[in-house]
Protein backbone atom coordinates (compact mmCIF):
# COMPACT_ATOMS: atom_id res chain seq x y z
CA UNK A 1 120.43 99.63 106.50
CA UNK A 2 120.08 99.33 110.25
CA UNK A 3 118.96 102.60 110.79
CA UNK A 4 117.76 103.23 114.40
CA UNK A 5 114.04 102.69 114.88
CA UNK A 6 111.94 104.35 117.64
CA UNK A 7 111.00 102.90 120.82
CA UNK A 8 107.68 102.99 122.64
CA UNK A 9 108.18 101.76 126.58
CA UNK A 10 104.41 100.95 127.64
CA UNK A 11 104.00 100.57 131.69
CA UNK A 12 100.70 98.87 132.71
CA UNK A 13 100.18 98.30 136.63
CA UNK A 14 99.38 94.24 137.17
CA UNK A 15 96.07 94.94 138.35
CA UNK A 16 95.20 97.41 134.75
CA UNK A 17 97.13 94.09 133.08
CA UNK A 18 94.71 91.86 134.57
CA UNK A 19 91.39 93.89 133.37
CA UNK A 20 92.64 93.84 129.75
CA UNK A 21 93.10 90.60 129.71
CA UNK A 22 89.63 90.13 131.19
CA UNK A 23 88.32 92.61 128.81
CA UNK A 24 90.26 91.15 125.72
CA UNK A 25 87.13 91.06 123.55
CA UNK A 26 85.79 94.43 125.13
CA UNK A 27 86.78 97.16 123.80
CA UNK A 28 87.02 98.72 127.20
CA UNK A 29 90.74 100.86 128.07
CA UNK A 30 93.14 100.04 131.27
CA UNK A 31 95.53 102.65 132.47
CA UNK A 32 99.07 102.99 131.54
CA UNK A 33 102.15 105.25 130.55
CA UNK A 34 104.12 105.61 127.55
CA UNK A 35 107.50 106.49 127.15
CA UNK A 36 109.58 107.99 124.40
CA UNK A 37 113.12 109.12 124.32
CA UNK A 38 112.92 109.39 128.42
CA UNK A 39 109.38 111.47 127.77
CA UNK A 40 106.56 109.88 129.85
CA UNK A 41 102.51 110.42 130.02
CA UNK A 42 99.84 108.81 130.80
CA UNK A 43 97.69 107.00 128.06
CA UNK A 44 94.85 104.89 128.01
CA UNK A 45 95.49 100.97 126.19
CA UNK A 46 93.52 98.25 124.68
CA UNK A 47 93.35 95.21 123.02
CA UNK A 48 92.42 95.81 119.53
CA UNK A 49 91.47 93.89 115.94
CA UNK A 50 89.22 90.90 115.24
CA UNK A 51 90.36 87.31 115.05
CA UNK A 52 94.21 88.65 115.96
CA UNK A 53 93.29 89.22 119.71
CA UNK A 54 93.77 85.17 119.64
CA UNK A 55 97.57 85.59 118.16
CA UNK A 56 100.93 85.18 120.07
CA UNK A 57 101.46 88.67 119.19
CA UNK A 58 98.50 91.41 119.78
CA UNK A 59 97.66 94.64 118.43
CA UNK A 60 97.48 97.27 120.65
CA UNK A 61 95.58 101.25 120.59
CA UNK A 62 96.81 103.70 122.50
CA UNK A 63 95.11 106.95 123.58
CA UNK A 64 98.21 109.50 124.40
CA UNK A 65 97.05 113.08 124.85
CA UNK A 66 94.38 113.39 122.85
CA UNK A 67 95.24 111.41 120.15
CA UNK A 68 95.03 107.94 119.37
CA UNK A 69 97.72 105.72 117.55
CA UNK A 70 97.04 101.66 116.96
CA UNK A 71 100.46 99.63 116.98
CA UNK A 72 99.67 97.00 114.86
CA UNK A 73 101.14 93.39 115.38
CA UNK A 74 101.24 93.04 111.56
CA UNK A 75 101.26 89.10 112.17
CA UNK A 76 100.00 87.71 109.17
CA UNK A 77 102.07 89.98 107.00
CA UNK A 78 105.56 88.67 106.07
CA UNK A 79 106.95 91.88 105.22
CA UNK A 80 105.43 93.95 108.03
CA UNK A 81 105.39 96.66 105.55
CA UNK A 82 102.46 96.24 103.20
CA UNK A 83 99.91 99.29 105.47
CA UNK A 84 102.97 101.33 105.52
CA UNK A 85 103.72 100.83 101.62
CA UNK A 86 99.72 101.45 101.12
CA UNK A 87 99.27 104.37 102.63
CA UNK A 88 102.31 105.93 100.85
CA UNK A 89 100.97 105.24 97.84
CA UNK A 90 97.47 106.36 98.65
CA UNK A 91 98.52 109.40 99.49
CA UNK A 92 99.87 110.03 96.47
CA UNK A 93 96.64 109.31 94.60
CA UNK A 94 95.51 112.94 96.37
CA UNK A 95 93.94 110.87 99.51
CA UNK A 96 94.73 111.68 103.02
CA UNK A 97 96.03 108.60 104.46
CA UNK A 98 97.03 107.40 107.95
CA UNK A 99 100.47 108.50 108.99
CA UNK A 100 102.84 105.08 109.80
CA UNK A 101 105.96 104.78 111.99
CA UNK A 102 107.85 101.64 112.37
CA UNK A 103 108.32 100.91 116.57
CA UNK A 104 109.80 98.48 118.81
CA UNK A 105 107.31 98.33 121.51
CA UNK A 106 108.19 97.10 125.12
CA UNK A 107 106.02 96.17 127.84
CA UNK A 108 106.91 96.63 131.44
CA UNK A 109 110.59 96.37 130.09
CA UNK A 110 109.93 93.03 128.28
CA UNK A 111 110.20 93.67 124.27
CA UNK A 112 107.43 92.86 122.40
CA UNK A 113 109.31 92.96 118.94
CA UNK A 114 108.65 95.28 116.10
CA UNK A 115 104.95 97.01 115.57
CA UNK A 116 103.32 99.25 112.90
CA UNK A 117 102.26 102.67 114.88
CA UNK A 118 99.36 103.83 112.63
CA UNK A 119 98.20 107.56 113.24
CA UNK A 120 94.02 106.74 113.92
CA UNK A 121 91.55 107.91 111.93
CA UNK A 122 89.95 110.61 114.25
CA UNK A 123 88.79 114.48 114.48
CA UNK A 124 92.68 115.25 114.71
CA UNK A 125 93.71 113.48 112.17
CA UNK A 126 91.09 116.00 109.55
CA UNK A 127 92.01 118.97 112.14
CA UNK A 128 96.19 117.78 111.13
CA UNK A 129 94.95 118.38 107.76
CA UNK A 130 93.22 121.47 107.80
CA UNK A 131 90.12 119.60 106.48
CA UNK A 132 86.64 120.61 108.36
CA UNK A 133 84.11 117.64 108.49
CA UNK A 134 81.08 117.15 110.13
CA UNK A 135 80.81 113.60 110.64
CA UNK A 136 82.67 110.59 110.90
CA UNK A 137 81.76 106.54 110.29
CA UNK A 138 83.60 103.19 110.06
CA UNK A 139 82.76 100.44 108.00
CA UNK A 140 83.51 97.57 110.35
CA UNK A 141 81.44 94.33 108.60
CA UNK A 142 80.38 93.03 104.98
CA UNK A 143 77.54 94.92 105.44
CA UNK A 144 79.15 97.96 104.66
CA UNK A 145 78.92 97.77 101.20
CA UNK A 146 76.35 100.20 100.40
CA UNK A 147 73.42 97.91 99.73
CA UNK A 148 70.20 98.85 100.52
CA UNK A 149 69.66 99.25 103.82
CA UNK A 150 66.88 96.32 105.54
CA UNK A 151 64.31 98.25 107.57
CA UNK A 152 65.43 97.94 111.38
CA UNK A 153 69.33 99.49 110.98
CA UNK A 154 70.53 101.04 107.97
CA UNK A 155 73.53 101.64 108.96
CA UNK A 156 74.21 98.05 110.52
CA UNK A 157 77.75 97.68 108.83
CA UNK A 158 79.10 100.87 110.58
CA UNK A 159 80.71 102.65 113.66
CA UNK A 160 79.59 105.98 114.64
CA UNK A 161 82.67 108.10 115.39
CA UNK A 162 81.21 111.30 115.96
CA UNK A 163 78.68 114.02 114.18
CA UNK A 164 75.20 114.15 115.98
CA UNK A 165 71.92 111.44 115.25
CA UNK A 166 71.16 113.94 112.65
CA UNK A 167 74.27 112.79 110.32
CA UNK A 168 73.33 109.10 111.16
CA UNK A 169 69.98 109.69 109.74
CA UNK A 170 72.09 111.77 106.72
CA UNK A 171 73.87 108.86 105.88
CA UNK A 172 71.10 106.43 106.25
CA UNK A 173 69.29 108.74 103.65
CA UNK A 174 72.04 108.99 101.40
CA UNK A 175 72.59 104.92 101.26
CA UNK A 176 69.28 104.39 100.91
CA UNK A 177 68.70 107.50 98.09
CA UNK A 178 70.78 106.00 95.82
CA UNK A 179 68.78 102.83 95.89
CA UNK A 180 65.78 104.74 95.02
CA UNK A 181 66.50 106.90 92.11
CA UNK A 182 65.30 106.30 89.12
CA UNK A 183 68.81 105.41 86.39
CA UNK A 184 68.23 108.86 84.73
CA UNK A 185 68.58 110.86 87.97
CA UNK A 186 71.21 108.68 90.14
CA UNK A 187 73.91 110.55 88.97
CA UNK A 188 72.73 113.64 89.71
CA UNK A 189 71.97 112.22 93.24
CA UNK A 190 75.15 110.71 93.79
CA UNK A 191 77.06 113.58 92.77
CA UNK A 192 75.23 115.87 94.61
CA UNK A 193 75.78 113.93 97.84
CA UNK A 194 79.35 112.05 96.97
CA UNK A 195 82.76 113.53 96.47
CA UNK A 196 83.29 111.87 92.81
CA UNK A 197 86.59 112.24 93.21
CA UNK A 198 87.19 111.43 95.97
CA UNK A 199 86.04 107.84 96.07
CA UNK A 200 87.24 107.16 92.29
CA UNK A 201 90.69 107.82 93.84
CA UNK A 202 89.64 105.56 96.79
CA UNK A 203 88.49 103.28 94.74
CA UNK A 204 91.78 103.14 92.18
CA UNK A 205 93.98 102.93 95.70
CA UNK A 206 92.32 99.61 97.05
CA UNK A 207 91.95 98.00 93.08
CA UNK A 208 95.56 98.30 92.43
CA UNK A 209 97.44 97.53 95.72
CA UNK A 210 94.57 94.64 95.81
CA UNK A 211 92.94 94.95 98.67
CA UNK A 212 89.95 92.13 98.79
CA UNK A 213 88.76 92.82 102.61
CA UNK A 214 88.68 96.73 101.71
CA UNK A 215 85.50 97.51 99.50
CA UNK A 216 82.75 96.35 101.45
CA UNK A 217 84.58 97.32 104.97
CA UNK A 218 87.94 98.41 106.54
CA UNK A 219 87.41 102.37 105.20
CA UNK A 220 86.27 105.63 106.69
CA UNK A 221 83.62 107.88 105.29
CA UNK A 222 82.89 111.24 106.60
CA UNK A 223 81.21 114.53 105.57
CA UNK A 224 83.49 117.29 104.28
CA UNK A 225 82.26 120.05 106.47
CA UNK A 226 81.80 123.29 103.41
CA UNK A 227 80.67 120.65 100.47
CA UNK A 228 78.65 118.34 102.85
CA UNK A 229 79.27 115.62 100.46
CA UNK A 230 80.60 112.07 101.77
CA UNK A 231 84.09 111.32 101.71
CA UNK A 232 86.68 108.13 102.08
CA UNK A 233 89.49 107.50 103.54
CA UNK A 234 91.74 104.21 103.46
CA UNK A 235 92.29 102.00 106.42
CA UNK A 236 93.27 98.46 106.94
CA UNK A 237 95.66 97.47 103.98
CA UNK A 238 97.60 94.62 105.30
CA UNK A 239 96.38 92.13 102.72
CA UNK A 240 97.55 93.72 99.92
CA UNK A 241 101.03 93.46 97.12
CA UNK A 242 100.22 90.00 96.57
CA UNK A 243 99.14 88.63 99.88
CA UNK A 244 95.65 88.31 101.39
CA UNK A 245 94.43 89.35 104.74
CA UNK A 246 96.04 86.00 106.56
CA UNK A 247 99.21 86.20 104.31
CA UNK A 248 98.59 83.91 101.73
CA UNK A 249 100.19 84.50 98.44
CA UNK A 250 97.04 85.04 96.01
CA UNK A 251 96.79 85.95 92.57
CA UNK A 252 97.42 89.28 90.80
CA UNK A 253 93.77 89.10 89.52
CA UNK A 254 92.34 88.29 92.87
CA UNK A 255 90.70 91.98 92.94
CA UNK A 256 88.41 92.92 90.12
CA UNK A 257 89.50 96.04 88.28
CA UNK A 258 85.83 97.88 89.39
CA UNK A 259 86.44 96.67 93.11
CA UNK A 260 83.08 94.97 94.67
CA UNK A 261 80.38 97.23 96.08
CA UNK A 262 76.78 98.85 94.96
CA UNK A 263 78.45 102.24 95.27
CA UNK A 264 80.76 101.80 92.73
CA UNK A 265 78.00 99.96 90.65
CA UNK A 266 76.02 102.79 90.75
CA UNK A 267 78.70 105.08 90.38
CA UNK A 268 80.17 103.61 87.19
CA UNK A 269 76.40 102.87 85.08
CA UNK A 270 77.22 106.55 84.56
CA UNK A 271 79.70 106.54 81.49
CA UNK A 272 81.25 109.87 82.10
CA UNK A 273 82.17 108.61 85.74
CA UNK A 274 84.00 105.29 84.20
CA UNK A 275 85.66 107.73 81.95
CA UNK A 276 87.17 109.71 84.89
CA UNK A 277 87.59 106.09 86.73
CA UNK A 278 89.76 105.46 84.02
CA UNK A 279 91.79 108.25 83.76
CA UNK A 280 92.56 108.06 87.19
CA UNK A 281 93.91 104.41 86.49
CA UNK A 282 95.44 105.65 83.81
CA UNK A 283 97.52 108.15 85.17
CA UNK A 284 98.26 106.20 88.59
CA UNK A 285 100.11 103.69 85.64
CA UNK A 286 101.80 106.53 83.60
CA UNK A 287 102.87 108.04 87.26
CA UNK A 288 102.69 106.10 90.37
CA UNK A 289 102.03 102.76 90.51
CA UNK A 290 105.21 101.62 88.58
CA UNK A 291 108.05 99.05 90.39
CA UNK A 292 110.78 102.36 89.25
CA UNK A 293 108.34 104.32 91.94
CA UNK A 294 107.33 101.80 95.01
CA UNK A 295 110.28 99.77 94.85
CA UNK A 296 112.92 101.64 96.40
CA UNK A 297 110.16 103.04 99.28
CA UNK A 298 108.94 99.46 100.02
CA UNK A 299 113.74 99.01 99.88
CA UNK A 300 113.44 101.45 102.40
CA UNK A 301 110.93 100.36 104.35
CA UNK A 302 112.27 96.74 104.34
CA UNK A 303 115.72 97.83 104.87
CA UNK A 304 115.23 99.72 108.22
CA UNK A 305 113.37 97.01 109.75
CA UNK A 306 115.54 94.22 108.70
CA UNK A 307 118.11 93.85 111.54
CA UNK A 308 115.26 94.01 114.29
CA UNK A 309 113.52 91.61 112.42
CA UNK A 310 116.05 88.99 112.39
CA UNK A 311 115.86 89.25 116.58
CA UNK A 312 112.17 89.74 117.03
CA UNK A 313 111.43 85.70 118.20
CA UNK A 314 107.38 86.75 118.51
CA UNK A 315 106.84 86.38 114.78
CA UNK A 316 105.25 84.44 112.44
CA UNK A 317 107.22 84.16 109.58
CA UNK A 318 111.29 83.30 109.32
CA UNK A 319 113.71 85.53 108.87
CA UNK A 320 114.10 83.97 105.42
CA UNK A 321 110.72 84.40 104.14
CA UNK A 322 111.09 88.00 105.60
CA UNK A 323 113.87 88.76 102.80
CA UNK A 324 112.31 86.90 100.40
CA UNK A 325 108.83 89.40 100.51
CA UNK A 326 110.62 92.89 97.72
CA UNK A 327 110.29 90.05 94.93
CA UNK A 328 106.86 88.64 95.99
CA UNK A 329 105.81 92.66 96.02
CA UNK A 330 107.62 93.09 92.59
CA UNK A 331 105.95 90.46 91.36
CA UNK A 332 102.56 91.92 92.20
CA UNK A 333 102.99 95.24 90.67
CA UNK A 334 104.48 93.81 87.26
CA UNK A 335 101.36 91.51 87.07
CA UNK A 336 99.04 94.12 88.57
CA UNK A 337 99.97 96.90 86.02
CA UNK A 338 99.49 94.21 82.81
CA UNK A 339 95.92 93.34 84.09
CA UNK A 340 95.42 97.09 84.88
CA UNK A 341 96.44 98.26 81.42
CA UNK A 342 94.31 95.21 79.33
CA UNK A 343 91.22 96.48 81.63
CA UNK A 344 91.90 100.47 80.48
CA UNK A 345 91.96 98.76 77.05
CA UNK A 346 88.41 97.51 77.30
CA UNK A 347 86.92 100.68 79.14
């Protein structure tokens, strides 16, 4: 296709170089500028992501007036597409997903090769949306898989973002609650305090694009502002279509068809919620998640990155293995929709 992409021009002073480098495992900002088609302002920068702060190629976030975008190496993905591809399809399960942009980035005019900008989960991105919420966590470890909480910090598996020490304490209680209710009254807890759904369509998004590392972590949760119930949103889908987290092929069947946390455990002893699980899956099969739907988007996607591909030398993966990634993808959603459909079968 060779379709132009954007380029981001990133100017960092030695001495703001020097502190992120010293900072690498802080997540502490230097000063810098960005510039876009001749357009420059300051922003903020640093370092970001777990064990790829060690890789060739970092991940960068970027604070640009007021909002915050993360350019994402995309290292251990092959196809530097699969968080883009995700989110598309997320969306259109009815879930308000992070806006993506394929970049070349450059750094004090050397070119760092091709990056993912991903549009951070934030209070802009809900304000964007015209959606009113009144607090906002992320679930950075294991830990955040809803178990019950031990004594000293309930809430050890997750980031503040914003909302007061009164929603800490809300979602603290609402973890816990569901722990504590007796079978016959859970659901009427959960649905009191959960957006149904909400996190069944969460849930459907990270079970069929098979995301392993995204149940128990890597997701969003706030509190829609006029229902005050809790709400997801997806984040961190680069091992997904076939691959894991460090780009290994892995099997269709890797992810379990309920996804793996106590949430959805005690969401789905409820038979009227598997029912509605289910016809979510159902019509995400009948609709959406079909190789006549994602193909020619994840084309697309592919396509436009191709020829910048082929010159970026800071990759992982060759060029060959690049091209090869619309059948491994293919692949994935063929298999994925069989083991899908037996599982609606047995429901």
């Amino acid at each position: 296709m060779g379709m132009n992409i954007p380029v981001r021009n990133l100017l960092i002073a030695e001495s703001e170089a020097e502190k992120m480098e010293r900072n690498l495992w802080k997540d502490q900002y230097a000063s810098g500028s960005l510039s876009t088609n001749g357009d420059t302002v300051p922003v903020q920068i640093r370092y970001r992501g777990g064990h790829t702060r060690e890789y060739p190629k970092r991940s960068y976030e970027v604070v640009r007036q007021g909002q915050t975008f993360h350019y994402n190496a995309e290292f251990d993905d092959p196809s530097m597409i699969r968080n883009a591809l995700s989110f598309w399809f997320i969306e259109r399960l009815g879930l308000p997903s992070p806006r993506t942009k394929h970049v070349l980035l450059v750094r004090n005019g050397v070119p760092l090769g091709i990056y993912l900008e991903i549009e951070a989960v934030e209070r802009g991105f809900f304000r964007r949306r015209g959606i009113g919420t009144r607090s906002l966590f992320y679930g950075v470890n294991e830990q955040a898989d809803f178990r019950m909480p031990s004594t000293d910090n309930p809430l050890i598996g997750y980031e503040h973002q914003y909302g007061g020490q009164e929603e800490k304490k809300r979602l603290a209680a609402f973890i816990k609650g569901m722990h504590l209710q007796k079978r016959a009254r859970s659901a009427a807890f959960l649905s009191r305090h959960l957006d149904v759904d909400n996190y069944l369509k969460w849930l459907a998004g990270a079970v069929l694009t098979g995301n392993y590392d995204g149940f128990e972590q890597n997701y969003a949760i706030y509190r829609h502002r006029a229902s005050g119930k809790w709400r997801m949103v997806p984040w961190d889908y680069e091992g997904t279509w076939g691959r894991n987290c460090y780009g290994r092929i892995v099997s269709s069947d890797l992810v379990a068809v309920t996804g793996y946390n106590h949430l959805t455990d005690k969401l789905l002893e409820r038979k009227a919620n598997g029912q509605r699980y289910k016809a979510i899956l159902k019509r995400a099969l009948a609709t959406g998640f079909a190789e006549k739907q994602i193909m020619p988007v994840a084309a697309e996607l592919h396509g436009s990155i191709a020829p910048y591909y082929r010159r970026d030398v800071s990759r992982k993966w060759t060029y060959s293995e690049f091209q090869g990634e619309l059948s491994v993808i293919r692949d994935y959603i063929g298999e994925r929709r069989a083991i899908i459909a037996r599982a609606i079968k047995r429901m």
